[in-house]
C-alpha atoms as a PDB file:
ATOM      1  CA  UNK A   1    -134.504-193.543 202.219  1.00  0.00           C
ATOM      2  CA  UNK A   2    -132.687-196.167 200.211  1.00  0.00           C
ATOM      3  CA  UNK A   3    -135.329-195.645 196.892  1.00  0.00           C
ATOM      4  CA  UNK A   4    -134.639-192.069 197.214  1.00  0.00           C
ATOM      5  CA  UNK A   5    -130.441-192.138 197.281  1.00  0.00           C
ATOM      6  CA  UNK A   6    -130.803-194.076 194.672  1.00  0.00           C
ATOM      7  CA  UNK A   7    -133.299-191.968 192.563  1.00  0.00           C
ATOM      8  CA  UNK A   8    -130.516-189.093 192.867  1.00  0.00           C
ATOM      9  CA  UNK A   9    -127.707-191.230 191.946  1.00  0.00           C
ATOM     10  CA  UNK A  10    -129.324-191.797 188.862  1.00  0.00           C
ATOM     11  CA  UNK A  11    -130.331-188.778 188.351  1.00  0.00           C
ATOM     12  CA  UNK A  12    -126.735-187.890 188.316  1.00  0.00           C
ATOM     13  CA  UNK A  13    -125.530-189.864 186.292  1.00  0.00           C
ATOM     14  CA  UNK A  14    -127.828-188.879 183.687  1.00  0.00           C
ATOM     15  CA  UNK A  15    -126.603-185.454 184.323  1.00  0.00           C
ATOM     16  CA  UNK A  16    -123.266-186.114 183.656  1.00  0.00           C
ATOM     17  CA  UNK A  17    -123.657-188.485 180.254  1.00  0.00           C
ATOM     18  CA  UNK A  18    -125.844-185.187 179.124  1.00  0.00           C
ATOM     19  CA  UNK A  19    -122.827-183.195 179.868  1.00  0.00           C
ATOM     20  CA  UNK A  20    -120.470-185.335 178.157  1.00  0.00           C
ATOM     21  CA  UNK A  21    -123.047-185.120 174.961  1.00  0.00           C
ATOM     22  CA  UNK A  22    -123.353-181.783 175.165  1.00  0.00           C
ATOM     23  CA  UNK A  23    -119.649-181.155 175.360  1.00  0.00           C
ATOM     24  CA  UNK A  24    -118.962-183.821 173.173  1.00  0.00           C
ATOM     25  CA  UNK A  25    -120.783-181.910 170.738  1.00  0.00           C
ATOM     26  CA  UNK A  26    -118.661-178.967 171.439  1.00  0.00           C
ATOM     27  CA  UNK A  27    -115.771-180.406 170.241  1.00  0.00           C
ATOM     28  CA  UNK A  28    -116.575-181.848 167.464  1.00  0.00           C
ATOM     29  CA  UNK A  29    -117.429-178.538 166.626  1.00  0.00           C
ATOM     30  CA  UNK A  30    -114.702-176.894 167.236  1.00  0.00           C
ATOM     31  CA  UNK A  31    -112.296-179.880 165.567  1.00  0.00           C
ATOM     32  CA  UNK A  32    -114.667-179.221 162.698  1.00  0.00           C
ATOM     33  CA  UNK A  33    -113.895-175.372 163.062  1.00  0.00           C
ATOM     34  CA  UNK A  34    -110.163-175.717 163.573  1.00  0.00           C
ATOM     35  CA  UNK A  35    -109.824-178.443 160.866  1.00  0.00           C
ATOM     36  CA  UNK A  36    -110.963-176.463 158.383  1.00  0.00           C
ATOM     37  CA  UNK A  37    -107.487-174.825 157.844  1.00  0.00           C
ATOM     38  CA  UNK A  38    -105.504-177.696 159.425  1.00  0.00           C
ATOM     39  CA  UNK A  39    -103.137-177.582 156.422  1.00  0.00           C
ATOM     40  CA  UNK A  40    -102.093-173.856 157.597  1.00  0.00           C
ATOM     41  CA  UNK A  41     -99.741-175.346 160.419  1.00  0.00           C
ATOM     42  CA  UNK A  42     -97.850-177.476 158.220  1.00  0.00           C
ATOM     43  CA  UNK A  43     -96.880-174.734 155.406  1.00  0.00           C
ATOM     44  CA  UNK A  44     -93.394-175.156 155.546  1.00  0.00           C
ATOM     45  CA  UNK A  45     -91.271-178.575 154.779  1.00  0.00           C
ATOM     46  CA  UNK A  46     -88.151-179.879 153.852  1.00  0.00           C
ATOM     47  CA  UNK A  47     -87.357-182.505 151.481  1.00  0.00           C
ATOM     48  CA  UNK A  48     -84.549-184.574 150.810  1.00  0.00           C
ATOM     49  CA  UNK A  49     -83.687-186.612 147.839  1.00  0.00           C
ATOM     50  CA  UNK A  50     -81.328-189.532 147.003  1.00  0.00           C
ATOM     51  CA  UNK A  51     -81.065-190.814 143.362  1.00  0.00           C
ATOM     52  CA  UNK A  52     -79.649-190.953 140.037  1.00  0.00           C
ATOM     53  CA  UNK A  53     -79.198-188.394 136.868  1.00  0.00           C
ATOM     54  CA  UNK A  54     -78.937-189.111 133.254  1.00  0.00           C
ATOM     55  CA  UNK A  55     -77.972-186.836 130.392  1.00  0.00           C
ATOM     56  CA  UNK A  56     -80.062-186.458 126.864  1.00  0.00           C
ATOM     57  CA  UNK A  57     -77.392-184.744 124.477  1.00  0.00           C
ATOM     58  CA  UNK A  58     -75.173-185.387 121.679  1.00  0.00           C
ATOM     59  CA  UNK A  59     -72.627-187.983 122.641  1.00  0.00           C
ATOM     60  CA  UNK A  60     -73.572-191.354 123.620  1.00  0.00           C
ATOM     61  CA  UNK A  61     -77.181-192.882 123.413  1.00  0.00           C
ATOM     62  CA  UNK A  62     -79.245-195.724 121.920  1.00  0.00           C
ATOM     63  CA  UNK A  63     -77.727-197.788 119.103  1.00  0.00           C
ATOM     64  CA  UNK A  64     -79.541-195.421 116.908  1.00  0.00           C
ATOM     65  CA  UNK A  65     -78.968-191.798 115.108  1.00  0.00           C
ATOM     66  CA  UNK A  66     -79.672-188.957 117.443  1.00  0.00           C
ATOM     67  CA  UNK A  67     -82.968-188.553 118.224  1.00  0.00           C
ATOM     68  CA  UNK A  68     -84.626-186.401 120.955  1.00  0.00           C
ATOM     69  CA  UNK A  69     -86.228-186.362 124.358  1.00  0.00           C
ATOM     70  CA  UNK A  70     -85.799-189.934 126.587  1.00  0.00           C
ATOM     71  CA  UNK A  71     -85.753-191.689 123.434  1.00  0.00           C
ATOM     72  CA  UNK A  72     -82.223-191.154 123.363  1.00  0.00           C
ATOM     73  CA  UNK A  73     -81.512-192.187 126.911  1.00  0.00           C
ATOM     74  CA  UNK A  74     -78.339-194.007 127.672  1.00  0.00           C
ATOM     75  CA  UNK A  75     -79.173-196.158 130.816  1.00  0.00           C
ATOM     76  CA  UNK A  76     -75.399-197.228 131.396  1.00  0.00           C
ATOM     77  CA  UNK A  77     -74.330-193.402 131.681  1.00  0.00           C
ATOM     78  CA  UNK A  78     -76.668-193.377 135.277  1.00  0.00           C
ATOM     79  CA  UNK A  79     -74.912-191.300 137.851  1.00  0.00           C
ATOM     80  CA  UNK A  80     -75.705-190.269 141.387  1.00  0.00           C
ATOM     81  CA  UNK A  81     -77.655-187.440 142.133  1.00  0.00           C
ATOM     82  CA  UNK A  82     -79.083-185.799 145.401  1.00  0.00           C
ATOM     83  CA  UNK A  83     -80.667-182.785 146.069  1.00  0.00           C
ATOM     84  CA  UNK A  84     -82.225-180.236 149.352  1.00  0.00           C
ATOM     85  CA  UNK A  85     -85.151-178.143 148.758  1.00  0.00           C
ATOM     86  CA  UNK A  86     -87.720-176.273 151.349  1.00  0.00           C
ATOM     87  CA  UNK A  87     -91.660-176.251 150.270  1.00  0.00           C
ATOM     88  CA  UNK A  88     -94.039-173.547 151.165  1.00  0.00           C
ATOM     89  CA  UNK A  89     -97.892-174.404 150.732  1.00  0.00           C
ATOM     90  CA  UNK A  90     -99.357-171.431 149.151  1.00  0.00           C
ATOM     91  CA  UNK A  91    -102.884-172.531 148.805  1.00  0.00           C
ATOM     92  CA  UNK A  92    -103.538-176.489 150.116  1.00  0.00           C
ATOM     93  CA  UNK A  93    -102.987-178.081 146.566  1.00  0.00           C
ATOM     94  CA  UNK A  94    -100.704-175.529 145.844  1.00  0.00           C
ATOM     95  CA  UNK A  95     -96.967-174.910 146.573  1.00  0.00           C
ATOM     96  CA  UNK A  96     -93.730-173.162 145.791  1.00  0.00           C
ATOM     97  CA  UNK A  97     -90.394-175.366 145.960  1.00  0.00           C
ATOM     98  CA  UNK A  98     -86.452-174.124 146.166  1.00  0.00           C
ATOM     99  CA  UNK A  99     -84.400-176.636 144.999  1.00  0.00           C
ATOM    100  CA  UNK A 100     -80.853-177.125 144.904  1.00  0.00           C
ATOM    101  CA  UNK A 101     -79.343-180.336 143.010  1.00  0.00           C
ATOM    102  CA  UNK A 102     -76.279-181.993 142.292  1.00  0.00           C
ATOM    103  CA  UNK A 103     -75.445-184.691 139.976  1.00  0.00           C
ATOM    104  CA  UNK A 104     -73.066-186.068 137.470  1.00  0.00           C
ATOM    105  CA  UNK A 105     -73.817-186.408 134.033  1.00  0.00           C
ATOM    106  CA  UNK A 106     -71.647-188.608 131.350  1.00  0.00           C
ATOM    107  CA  UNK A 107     -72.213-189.523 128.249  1.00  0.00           C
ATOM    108  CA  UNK A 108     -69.458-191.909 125.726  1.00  0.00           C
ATOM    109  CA  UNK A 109     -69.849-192.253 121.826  1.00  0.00           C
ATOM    110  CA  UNK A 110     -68.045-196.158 121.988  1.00  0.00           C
ATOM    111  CA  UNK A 111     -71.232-196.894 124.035  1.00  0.00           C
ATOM    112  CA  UNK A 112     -73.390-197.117 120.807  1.00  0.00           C
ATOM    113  CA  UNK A 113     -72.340-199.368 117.583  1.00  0.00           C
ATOM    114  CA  UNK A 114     -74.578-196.700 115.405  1.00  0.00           C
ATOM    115  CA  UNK A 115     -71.560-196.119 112.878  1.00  0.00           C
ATOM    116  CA  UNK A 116     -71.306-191.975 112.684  1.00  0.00           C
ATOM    117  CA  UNK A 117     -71.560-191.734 117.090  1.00  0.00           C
ATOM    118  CA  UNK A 118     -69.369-194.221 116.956  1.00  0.00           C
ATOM    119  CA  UNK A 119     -66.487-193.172 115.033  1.00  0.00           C
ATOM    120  CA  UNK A 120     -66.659-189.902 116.485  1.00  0.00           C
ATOM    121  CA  UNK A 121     -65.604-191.187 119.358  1.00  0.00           C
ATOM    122  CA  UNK A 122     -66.167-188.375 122.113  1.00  0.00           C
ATOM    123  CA  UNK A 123     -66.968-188.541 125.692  1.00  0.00           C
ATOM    124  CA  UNK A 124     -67.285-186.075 128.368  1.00  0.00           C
ATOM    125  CA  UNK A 125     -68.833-186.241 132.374  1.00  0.00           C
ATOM    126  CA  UNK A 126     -69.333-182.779 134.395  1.00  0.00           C
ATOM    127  CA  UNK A 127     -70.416-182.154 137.701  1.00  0.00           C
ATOM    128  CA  UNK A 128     -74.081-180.422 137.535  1.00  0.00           C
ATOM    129  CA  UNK A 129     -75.243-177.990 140.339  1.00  0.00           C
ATOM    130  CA  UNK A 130     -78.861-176.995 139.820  1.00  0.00           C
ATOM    131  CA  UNK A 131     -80.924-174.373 141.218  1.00  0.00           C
ATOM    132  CA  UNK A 132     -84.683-173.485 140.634  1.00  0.00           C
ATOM    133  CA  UNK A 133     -88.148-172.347 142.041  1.00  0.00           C
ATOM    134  CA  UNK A 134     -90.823-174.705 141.446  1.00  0.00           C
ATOM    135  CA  UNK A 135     -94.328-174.679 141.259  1.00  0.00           C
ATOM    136  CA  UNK A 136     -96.114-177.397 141.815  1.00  0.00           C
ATOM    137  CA  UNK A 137     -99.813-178.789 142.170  1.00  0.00           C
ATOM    138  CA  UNK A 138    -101.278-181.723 144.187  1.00  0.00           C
ATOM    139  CA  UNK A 139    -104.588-182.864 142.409  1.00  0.00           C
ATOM    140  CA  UNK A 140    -104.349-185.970 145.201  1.00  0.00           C
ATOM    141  CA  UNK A 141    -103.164-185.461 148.837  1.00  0.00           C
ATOM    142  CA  UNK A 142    -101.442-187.398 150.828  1.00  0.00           C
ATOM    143  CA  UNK A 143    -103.585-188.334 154.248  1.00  0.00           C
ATOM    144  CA  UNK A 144    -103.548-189.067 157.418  1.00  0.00           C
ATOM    145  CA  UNK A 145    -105.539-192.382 157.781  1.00  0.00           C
ATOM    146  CA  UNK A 146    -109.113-192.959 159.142  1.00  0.00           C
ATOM    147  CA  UNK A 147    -111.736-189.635 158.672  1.00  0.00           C
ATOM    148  CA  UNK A 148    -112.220-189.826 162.582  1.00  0.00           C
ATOM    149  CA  UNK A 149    -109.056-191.315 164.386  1.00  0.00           C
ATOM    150  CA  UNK A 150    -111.041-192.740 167.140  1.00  0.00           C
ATOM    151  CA  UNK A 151    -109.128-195.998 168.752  1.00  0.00           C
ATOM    152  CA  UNK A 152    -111.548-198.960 168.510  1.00  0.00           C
ATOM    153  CA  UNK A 153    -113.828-197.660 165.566  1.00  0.00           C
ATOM    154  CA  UNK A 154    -113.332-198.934 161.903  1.00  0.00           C
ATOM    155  CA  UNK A 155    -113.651-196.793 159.060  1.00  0.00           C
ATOM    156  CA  UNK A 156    -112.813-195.893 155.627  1.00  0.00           C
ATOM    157  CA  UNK A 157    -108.964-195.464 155.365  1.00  0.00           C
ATOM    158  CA  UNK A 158    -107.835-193.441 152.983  1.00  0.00           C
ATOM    159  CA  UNK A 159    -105.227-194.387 150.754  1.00  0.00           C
ATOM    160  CA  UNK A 160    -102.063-192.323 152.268  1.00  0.00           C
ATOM    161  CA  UNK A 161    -100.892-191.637 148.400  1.00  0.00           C
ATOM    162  CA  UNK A 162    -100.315-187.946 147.156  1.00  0.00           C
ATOM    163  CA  UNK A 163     -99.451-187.318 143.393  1.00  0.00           C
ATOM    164  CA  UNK A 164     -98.150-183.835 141.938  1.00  0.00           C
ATOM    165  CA  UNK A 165     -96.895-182.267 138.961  1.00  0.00           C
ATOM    166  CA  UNK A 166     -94.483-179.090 138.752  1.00  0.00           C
ATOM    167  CA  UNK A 167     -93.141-176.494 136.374  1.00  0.00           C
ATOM    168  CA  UNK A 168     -90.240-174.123 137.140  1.00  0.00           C
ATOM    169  CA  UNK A 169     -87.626-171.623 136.321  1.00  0.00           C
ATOM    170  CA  UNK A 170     -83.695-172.404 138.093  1.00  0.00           C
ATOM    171  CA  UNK A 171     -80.020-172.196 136.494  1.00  0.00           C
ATOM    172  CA  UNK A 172     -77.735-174.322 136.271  1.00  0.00           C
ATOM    173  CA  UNK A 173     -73.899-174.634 136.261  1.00  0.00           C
ATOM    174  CA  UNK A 174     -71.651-177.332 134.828  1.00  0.00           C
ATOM    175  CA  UNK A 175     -68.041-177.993 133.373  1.00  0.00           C
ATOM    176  CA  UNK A 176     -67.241-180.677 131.244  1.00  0.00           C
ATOM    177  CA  UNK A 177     -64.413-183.052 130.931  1.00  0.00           C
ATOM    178  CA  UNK A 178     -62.637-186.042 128.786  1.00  0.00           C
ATOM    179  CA  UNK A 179     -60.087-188.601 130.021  1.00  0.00           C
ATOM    180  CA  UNK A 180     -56.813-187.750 127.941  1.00  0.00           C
ATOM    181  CA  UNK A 181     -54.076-190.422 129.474  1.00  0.00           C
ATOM    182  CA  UNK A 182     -55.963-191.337 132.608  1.00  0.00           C
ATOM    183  CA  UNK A 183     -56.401-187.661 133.623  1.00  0.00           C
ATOM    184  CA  UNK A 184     -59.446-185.716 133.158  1.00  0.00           C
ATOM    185  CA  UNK A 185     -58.885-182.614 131.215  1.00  0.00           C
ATOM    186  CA  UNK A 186     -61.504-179.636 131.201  1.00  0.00           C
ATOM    187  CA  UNK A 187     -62.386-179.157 127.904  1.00  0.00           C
ATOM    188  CA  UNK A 188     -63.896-175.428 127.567  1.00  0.00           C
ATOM    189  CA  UNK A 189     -60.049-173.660 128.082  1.00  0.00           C
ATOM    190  CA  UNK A 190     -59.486-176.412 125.257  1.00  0.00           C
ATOM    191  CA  UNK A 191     -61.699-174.668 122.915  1.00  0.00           C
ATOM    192  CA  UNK A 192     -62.519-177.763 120.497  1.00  0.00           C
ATOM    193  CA  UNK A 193     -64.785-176.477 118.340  1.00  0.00           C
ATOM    194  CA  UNK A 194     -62.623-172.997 117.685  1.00  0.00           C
ATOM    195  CA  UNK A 195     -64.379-171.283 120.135  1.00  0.00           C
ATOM    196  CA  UNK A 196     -62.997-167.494 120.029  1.00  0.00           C
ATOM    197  CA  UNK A 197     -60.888-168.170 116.758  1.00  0.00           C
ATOM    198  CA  UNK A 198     -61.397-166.327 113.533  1.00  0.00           C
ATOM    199  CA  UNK A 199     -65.230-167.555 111.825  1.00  0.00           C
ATOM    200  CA  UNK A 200     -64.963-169.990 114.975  1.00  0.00           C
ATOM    201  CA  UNK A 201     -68.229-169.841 117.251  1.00  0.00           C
ATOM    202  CA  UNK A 202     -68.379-167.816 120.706  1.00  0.00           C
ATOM    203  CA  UNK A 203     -67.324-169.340 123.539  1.00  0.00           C
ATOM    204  CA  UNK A 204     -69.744-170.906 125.762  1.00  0.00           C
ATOM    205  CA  UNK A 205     -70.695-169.925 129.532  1.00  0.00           C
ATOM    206  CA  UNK A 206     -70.505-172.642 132.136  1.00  0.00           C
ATOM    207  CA  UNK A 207     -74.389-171.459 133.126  1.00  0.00           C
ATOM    208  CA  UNK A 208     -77.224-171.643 131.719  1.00  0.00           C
ATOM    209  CA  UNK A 209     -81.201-170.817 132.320  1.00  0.00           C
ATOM    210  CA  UNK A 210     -83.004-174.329 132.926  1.00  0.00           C
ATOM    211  CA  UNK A 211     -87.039-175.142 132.743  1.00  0.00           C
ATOM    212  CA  UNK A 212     -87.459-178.342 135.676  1.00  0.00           C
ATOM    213  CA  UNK A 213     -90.694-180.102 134.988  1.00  0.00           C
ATOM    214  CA  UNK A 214     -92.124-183.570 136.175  1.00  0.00           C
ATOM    215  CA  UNK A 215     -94.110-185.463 138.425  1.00  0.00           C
ATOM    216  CA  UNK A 216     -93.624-186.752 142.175  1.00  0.00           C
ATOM    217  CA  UNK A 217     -95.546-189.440 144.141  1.00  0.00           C
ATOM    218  CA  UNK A 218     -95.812-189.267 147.773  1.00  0.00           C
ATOM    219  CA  UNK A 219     -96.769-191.544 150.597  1.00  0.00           C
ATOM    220  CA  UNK A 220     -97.643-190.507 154.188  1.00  0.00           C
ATOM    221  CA  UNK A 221     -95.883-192.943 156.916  1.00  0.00           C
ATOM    222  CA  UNK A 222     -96.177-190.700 159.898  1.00  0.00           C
ATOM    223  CA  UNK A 223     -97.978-186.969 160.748  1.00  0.00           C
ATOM    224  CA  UNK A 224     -94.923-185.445 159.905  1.00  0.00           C
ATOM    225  CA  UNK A 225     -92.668-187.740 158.126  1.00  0.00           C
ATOM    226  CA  UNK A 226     -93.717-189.021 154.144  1.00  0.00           C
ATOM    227  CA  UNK A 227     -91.704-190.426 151.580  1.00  0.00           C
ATOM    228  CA  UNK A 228     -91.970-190.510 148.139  1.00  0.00           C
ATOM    229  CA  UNK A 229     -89.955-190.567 144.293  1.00  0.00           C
ATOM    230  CA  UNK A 230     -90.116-188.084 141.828  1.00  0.00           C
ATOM    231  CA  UNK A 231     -88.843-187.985 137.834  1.00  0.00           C
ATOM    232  CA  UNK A 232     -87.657-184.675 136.999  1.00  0.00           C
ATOM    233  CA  UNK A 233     -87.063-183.430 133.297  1.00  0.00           C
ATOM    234  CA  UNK A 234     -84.683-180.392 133.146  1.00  0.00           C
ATOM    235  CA  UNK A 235     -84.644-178.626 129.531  1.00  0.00           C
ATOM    236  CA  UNK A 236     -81.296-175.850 129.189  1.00  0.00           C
ATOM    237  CA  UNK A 237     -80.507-173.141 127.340  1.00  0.00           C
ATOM    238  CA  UNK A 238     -77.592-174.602 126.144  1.00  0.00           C
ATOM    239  CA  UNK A 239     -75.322-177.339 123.979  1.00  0.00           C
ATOM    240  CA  UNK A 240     -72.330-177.516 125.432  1.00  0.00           C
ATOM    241  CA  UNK A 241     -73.130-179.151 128.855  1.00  0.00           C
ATOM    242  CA  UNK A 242     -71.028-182.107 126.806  1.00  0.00           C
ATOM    243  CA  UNK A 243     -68.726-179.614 124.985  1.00  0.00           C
ATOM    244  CA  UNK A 244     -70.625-180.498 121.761  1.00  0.00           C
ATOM    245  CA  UNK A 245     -72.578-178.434 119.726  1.00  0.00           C
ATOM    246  CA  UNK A 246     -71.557-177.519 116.029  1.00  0.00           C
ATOM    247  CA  UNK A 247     -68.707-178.306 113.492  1.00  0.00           C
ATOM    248  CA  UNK A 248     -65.576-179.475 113.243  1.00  0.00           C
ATOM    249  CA  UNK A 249     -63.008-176.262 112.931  1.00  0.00           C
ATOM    250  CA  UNK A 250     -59.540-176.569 111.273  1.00  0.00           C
ATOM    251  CA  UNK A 251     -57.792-179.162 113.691  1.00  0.00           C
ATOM    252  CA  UNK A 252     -53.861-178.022 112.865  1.00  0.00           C
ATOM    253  CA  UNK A 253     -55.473-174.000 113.754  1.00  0.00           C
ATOM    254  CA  UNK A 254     -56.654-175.682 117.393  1.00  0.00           C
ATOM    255  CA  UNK A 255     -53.314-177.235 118.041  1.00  0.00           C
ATOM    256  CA  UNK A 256     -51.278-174.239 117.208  1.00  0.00           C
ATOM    257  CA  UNK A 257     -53.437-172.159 119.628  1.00  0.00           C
ATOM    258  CA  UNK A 258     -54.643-174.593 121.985  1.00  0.00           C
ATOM    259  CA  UNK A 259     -51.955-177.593 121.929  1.00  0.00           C
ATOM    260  CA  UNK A 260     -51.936-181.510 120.921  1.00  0.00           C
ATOM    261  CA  UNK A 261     -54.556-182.152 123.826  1.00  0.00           C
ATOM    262  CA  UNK A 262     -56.569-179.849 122.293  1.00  0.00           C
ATOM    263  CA  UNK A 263     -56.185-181.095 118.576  1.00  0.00           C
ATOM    264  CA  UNK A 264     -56.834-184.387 119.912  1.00  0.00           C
ATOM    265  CA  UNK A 265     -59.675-184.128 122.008  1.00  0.00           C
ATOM    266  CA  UNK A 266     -61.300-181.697 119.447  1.00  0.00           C
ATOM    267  CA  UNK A 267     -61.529-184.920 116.953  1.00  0.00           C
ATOM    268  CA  UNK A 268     -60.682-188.346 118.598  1.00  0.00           C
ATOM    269  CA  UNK A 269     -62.066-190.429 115.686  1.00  0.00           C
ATOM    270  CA  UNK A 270     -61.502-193.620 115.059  1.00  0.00           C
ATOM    271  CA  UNK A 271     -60.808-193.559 111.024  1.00  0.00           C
ATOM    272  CA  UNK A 272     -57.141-192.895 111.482  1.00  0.00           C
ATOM    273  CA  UNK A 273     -57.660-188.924 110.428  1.00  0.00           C
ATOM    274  CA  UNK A 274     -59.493-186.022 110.751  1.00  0.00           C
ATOM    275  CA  UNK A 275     -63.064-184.824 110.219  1.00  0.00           C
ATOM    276  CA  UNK A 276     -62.235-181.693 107.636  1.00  0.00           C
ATOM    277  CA  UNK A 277     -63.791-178.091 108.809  1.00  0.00           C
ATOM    278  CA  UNK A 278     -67.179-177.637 108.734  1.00  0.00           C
ATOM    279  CA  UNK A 279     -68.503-181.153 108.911  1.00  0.00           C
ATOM    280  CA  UNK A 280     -70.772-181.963 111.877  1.00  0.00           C
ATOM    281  CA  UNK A 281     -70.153-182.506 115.004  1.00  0.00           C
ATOM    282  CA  UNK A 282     -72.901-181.714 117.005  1.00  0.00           C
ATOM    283  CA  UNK A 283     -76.492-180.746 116.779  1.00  0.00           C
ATOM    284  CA  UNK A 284     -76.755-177.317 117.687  1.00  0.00           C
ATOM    285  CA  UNK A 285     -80.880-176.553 117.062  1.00  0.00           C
ATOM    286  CA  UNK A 286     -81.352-179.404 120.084  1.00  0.00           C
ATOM    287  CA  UNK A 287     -80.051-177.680 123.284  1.00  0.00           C
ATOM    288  CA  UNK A 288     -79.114-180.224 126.086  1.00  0.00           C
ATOM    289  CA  UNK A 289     -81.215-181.513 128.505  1.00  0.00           C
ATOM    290  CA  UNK A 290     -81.396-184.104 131.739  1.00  0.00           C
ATOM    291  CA  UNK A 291     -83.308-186.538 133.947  1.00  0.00           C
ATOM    292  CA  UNK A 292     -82.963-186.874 137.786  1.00  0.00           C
ATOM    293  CA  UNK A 293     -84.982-189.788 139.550  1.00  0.00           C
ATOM    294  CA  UNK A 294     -84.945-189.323 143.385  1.00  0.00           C
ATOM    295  CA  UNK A 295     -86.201-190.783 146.537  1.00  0.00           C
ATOM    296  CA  UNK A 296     -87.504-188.446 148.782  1.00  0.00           C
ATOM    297  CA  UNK A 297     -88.254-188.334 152.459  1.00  0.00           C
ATOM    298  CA  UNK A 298     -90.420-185.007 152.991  1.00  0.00           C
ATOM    299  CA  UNK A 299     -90.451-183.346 156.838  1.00  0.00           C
ATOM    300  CA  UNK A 300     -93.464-181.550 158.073  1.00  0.00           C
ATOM    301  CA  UNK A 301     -92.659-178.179 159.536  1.00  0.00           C
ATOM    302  CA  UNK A 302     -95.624-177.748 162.433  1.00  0.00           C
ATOM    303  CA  UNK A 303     -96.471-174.123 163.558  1.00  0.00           C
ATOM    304  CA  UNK A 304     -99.213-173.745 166.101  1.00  0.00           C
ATOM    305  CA  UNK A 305    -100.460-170.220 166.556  1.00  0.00           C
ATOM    306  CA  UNK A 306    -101.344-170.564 170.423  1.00  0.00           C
ATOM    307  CA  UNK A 307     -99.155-171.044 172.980  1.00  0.00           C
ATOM    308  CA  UNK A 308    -101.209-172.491 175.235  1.00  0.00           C
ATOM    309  CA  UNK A 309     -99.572-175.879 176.488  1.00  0.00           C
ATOM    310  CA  UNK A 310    -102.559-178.052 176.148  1.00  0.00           C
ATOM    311  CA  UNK A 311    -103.901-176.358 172.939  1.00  0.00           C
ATOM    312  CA  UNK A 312    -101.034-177.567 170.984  1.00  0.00           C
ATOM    313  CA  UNK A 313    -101.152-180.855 172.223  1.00  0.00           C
ATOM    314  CA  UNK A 314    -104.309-181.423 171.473  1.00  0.00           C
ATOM    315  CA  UNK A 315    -103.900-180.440 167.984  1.00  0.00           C
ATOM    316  CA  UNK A 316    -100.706-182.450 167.555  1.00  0.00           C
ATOM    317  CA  UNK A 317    -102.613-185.193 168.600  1.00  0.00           C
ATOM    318  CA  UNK A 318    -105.679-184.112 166.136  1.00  0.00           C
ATOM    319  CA  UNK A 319    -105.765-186.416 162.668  1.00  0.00           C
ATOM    320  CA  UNK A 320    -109.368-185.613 161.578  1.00  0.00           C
ATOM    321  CA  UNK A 321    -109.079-183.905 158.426  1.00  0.00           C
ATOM    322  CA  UNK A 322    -111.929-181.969 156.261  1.00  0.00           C
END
């Protein structure tokens, strides 16, 4: 009687490890299944960035004559810059960004001893609000951790690190200003360059059409939560986000129409006089351009088809990825 009791006990529990196979088999099935799209319920995300934002233009720069691109960077002229933008995943390496970005750009010709900047003697900050759709593609994802998150079992980890580059279209708007006695004075109603006189050049718009381009690195710290910095090259459609552009117009015609502010802010040089018309000013075949570096924090936006309770927390809990 004793042999036999224990014959079906053992039975049993080979029964019930065959289950557990069997349905152990199941699931991985079905995790495989399920996994396959796994990136579907985390389409959406926000991202917020903290940093800094430098302007490539005419006035200040290297100790060096005006050149183009970051060559010309000015590292002193760094101001603060932060931004908001929502992410949609279009395809897994693939997504569309909306952006929107402030910052504060400067720039200051007694920064540089190159002779001609120099003597000029302009300077200028705005406030910059940017806005733009972005497309951008992720050669390398950011993951998860181990293949199989199984508590106990060692693996290969993968390396958490996501890199992406992105292109896009966006506008942006600014408005420049100079210091004149301690108070900063908008300088487009100053028109310094004879904007809207007669043979004087149009006057500008306070928007332009901007191309955002550059790369991001990302790191994964939790399943919803990953941080990361990006450097962000913005190209305009326009020179005057530092009120510079062409030549000098007749100064005594800008203070008659304009006023002495005007006059003097139109040519601040340090020679004692004035730059006659028609000598340059500005560059005006090199439209403006700037950087912004930011540190981002990136939030997972989860959406689980089924509303089944124990369905979704089974998948919140689910890390293998395929």
């Amino acid at each position: 009687m004793v042999l036999m009791m224990t014959d079906r006990a053992s039975s049993r529990r080979w029964l019930v490890a065959l289950g557990l196979l069997i349905g152990m088999g199941t699931t991985a099935d079905a995790q495989y299944f399920r996994t396959a799209d796994y990136w579907k319920t985390h389409r959406g995300e926000i991202t917020v960035g903290l940093g800094a934002s430098n302007f490539l233009g005419e006035l200040g720069g290297r100790n060096q004559i005006g050149t183009n691109f970051i060559w010309d960077l000015e590292i002193s002229q760094t101001r603060p810059a932060i931004s908001l933008a929502y992410r949609y995943y279009l395809r897994e390496r693939l997504s569309l960004r909306t952006t929107i970005t402030y910052g504060v750009l400067a720039g200051n010709d007694n920064l540089t001893t190159e002779y001609a900047r120099n003597t000029r003697n302009l300077s200028f900050k705005s406030d910059l609000f940017e806005g733009a759709v972005i497309l951008e593609y992720h050669p390398f994802l950011e993951e998860l951790g181990h293949l199989f998150d199984l508590r106990g079992v060692k693996g290969t980890r993968s390396s958490r690190i996501g890199l992406y580059g992105f292109v896009g279209v966006g506008a942006c708007y600014f408005d420049p200003k100079a210091k004149f006695n301690n108070t900063w004075v908008r300088l487009r109603p100053l028109h310094t360059e004879g904007q809207g006189l007669p043979n004087g050049p149009a006057e500008y718009s306070n928007f332009s059409i901007c191309i955002p381009m550059g790369i991001g690195i990302r790191k994964q710290m939790s399943k919803q939560i990953s941080l990361g910095v990006e450097l962000q090259y913005s190209k305009t459609f326009t020179d005057y986000i530092d009120d510079v552009s062409g030549n000098y117009y007749d100064n005594t015609a800008i203070r008659d129409n304009f006023g002495d502010i005007a006059a003097y802010l139109a040519d601040p040089n340090l020679t004692g006089g004035r730059y006659g018309e028609g000598e340059q000013r500005g560059d005006p075949t090199d439209n403006d351009a700037y950087l912004f570096f930011k540190l981002q924090m990136n939030y997972k936006l989860y959406r689980y088809k089924s509303r089944n309770k124990h369905y979704r927390t089974r998948l919140r809990r689910q890390k293998i990825v395929f």
